[in-house]
PDB file of N, CA and C in Angstrom:
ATOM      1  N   UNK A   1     -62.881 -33.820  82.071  1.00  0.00           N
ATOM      2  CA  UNK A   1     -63.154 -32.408  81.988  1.00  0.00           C
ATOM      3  C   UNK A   1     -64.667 -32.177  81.991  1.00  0.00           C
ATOM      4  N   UNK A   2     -65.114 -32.918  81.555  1.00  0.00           N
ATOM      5  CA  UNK A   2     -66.704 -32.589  81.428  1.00  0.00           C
ATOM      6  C   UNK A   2     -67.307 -32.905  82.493  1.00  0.00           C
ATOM      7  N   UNK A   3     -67.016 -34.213  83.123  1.00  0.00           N
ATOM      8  CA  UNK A   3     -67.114 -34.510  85.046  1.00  0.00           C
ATOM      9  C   UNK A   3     -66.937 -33.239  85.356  1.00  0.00           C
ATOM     10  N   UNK A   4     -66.163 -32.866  85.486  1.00  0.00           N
ATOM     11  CA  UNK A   4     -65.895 -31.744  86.520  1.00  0.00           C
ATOM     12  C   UNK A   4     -66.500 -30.312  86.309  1.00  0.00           C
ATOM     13  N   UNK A   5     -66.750 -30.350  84.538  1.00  0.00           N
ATOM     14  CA  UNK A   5     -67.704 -29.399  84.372  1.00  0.00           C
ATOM     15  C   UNK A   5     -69.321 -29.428  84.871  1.00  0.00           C
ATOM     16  N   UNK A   6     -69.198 -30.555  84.942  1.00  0.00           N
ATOM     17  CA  UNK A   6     -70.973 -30.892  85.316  1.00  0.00           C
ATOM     18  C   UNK A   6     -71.356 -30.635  86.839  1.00  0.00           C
ATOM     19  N   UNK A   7     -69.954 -31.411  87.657  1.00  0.00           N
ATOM     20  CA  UNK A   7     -70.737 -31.641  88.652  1.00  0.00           C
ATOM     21  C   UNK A   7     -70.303 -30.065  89.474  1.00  0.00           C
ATOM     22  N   UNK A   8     -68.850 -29.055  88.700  1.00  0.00           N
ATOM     23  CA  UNK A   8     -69.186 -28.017  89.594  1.00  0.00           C
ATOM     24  C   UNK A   8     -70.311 -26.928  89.372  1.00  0.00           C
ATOM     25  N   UNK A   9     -70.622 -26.843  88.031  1.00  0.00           N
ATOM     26  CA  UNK A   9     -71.463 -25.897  87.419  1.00  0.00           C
ATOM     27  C   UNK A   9     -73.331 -26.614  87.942  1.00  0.00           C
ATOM     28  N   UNK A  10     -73.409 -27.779  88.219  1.00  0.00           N
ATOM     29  CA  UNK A  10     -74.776 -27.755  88.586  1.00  0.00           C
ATOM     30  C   UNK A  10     -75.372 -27.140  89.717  1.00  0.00           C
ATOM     31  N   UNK A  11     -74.644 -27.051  90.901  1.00  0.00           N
ATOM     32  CA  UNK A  11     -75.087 -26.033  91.975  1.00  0.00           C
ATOM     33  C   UNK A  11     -75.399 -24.639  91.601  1.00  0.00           C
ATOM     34  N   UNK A  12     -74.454 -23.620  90.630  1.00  0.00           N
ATOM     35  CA  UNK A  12     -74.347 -22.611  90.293  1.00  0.00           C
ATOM     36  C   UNK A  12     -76.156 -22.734  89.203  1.00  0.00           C
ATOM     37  N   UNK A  13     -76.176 -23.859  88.535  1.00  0.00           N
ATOM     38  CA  UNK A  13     -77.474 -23.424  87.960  1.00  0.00           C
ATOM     39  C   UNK A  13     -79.112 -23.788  88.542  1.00  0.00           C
ATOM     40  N   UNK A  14     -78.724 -24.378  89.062  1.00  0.00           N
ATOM     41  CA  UNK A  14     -79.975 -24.808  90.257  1.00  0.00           C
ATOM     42  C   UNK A  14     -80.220 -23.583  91.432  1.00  0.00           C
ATOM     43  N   UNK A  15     -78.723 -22.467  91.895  1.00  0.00           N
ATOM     44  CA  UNK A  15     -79.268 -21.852  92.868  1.00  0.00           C
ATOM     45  C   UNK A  15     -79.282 -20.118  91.958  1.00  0.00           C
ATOM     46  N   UNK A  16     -78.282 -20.326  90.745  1.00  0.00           N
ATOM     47  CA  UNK A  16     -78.283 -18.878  90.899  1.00  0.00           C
ATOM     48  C   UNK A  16     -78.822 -18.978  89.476  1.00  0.00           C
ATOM     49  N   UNK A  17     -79.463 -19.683  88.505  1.00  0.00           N
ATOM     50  CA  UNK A  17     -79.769 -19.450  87.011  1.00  0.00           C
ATOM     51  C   UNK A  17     -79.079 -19.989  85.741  1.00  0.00           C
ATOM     52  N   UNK A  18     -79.506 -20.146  84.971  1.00  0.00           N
ATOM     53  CA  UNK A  18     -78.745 -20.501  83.674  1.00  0.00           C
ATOM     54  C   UNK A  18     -77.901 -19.099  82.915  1.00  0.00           C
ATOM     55  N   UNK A  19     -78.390 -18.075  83.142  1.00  0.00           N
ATOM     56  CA  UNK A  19     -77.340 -16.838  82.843  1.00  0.00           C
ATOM     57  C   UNK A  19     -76.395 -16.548  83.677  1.00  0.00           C
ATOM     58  N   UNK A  20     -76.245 -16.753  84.778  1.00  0.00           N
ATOM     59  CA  UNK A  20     -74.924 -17.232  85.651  1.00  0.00           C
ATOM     60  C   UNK A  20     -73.911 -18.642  85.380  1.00  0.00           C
ATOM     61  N   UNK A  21     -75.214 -19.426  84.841  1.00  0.00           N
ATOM     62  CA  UNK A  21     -73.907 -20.593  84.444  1.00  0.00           C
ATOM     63  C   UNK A  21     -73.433 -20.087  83.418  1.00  0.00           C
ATOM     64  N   UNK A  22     -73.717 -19.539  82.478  1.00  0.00           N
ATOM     65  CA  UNK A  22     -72.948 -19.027  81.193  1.00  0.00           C
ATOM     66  C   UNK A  22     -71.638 -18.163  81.692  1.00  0.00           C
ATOM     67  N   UNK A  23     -72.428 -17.145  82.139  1.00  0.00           N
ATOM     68  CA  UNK A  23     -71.489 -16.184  82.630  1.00  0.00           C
ATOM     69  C   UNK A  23     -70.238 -17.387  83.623  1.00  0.00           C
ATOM     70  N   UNK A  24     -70.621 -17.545  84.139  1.00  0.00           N
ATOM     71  CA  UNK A  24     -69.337 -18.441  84.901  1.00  0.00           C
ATOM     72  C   UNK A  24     -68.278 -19.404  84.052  1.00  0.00           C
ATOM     73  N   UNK A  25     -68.918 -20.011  83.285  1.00  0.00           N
ATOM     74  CA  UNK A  25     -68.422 -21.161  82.091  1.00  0.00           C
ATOM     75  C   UNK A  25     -67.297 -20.953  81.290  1.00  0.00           C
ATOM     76  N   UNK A  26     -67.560 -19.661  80.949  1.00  0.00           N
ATOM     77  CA  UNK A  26     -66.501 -18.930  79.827  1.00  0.00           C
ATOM     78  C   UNK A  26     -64.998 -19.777  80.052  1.00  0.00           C
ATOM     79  N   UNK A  27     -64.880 -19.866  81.268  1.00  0.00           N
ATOM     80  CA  UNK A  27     -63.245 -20.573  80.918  1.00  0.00           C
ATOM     81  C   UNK A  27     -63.571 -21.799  80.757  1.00  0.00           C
ATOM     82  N   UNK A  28     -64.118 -22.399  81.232  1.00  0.00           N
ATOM     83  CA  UNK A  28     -64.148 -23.539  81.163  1.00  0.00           C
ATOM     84  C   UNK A  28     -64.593 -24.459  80.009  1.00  0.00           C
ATOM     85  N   UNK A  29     -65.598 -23.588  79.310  1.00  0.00           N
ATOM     86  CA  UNK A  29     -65.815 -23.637  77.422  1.00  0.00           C
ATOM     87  C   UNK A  29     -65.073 -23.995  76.963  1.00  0.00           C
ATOM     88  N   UNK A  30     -64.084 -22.213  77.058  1.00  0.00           N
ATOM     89  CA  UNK A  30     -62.799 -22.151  76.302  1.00  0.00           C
ATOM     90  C   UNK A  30     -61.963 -22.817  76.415  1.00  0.00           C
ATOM     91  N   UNK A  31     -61.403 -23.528  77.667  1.00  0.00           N
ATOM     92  CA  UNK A  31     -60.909 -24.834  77.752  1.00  0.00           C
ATOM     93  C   UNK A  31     -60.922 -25.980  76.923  1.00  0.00           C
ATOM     94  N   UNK A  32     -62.374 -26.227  76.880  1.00  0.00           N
ATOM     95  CA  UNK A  32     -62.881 -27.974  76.102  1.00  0.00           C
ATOM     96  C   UNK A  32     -62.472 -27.332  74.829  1.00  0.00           C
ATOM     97  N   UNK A  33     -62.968 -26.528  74.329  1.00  0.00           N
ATOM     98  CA  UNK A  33     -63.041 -26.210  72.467  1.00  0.00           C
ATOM     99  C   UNK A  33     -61.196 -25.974  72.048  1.00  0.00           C
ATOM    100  N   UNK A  34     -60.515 -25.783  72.717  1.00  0.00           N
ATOM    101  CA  UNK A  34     -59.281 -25.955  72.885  1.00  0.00           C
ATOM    102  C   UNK A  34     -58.631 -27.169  72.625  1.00  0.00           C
ATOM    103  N   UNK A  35     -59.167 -27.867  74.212  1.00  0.00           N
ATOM    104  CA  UNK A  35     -58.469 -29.234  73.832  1.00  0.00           C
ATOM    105  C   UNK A  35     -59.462 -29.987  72.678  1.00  0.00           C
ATOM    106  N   UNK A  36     -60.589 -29.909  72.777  1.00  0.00           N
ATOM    107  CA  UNK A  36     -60.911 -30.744  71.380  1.00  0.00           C
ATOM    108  C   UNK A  36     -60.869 -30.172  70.147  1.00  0.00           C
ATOM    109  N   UNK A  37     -59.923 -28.891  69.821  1.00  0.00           N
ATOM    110  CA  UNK A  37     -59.114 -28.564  68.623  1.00  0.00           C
ATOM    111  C   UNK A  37     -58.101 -29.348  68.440  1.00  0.00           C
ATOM    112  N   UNK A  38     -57.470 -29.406  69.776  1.00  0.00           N
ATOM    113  CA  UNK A  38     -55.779 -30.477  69.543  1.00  0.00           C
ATOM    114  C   UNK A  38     -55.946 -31.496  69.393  1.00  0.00           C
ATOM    115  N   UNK A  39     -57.346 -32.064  70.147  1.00  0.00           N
ATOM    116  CA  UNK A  39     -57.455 -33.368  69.866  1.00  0.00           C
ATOM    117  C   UNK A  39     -57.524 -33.676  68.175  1.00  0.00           C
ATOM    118  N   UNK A  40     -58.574 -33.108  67.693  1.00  0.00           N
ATOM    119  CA  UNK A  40     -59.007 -33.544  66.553  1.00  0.00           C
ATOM    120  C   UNK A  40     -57.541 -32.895  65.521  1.00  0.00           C
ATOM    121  N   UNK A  41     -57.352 -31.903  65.358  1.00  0.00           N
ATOM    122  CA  UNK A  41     -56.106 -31.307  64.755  1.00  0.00           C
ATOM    123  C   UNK A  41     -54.459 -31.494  64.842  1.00  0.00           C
ATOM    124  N   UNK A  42     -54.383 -31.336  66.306  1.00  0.00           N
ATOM    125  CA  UNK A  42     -53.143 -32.065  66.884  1.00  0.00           C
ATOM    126  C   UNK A  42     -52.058 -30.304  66.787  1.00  0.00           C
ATOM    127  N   UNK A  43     -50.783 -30.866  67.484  1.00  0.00           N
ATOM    128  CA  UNK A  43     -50.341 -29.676  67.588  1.00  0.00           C
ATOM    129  C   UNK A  43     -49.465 -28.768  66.767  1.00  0.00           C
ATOM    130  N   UNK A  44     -49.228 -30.263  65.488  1.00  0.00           N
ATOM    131  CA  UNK A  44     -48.984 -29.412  64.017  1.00  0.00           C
ATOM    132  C   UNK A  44     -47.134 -29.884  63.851  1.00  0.00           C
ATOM    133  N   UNK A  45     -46.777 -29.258  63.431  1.00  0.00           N
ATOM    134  CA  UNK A  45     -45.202 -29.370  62.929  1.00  0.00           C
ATOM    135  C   UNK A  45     -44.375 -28.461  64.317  1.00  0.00           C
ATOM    136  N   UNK A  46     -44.983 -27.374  64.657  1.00  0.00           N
ATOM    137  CA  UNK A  46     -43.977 -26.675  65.806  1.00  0.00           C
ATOM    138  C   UNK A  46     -44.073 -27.443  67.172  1.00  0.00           C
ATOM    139  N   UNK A  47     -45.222 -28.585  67.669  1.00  0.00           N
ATOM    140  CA  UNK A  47     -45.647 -29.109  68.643  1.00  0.00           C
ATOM    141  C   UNK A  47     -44.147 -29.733  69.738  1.00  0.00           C
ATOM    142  N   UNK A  48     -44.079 -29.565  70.546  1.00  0.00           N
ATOM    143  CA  UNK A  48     -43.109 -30.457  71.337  1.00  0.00           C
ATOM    144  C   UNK A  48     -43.225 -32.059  70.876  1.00  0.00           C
ATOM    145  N   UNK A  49     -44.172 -32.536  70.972  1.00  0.00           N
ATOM    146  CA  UNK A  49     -44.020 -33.818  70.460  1.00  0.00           C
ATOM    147  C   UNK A  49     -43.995 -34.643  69.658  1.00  0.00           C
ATOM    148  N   UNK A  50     -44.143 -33.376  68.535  1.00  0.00           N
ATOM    149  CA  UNK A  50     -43.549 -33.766  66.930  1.00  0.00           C
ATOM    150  C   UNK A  50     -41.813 -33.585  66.991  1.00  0.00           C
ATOM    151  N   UNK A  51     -41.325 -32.917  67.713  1.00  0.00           N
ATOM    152  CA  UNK A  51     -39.521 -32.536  67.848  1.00  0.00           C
ATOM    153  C   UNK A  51     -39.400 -33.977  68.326  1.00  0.00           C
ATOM    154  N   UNK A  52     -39.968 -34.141  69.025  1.00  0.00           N
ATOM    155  CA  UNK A  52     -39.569 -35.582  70.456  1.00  0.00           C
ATOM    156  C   UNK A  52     -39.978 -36.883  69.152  1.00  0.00           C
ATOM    157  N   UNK A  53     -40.916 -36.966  69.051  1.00  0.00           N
ATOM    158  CA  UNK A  53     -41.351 -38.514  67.680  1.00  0.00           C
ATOM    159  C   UNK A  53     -40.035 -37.978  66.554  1.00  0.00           C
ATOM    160  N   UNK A  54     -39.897 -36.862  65.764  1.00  0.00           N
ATOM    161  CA  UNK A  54     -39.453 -36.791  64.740  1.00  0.00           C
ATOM    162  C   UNK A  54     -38.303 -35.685  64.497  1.00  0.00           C
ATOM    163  N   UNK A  55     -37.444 -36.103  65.226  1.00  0.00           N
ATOM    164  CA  UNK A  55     -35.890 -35.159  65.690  1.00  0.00           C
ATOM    165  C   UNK A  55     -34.916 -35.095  64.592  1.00  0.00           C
ATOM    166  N   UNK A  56     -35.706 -35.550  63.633  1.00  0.00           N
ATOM    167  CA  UNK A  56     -34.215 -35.259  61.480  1.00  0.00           C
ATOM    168  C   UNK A  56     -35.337 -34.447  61.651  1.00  0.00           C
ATOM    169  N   UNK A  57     -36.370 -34.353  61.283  1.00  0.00           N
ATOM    170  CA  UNK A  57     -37.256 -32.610  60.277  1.00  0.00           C
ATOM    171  C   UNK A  57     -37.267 -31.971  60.758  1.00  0.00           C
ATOM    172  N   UNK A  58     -37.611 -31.046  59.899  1.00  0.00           N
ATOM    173  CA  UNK A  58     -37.186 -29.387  60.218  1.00  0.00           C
ATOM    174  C   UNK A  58     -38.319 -28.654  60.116  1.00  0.00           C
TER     175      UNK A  58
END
């Protein structure tokens, strides 16, 4: 994810500015801070793959 953040966002800041890369980024931010919430947190007790590992709890 960050590959791909780098290498598409460097054209955008080399031709059009660093307040265009921001402005452009927004999803792609919001993306990473996302997955490295789940990463570090995980997806909790309602997660699909807590049902799938642990199919007795409730």
């Amino acid at each position: 994810m960050l590959v791909a953040f780098a290498t598409a966002k460097t054209q955008v800041l080399l031709h059009d500015g660093f307040r265009e890369l921001l402005h452009g980024s927004r999803t792609d931010r919001a993306m990473l801070l996302g997955s490295l919430y789940l990463l570090i947190e995980g997806g909790g007790r309602w997660s699909a793959d807590n049902r799938f590992y642990h199919p007795n709890q409730q």
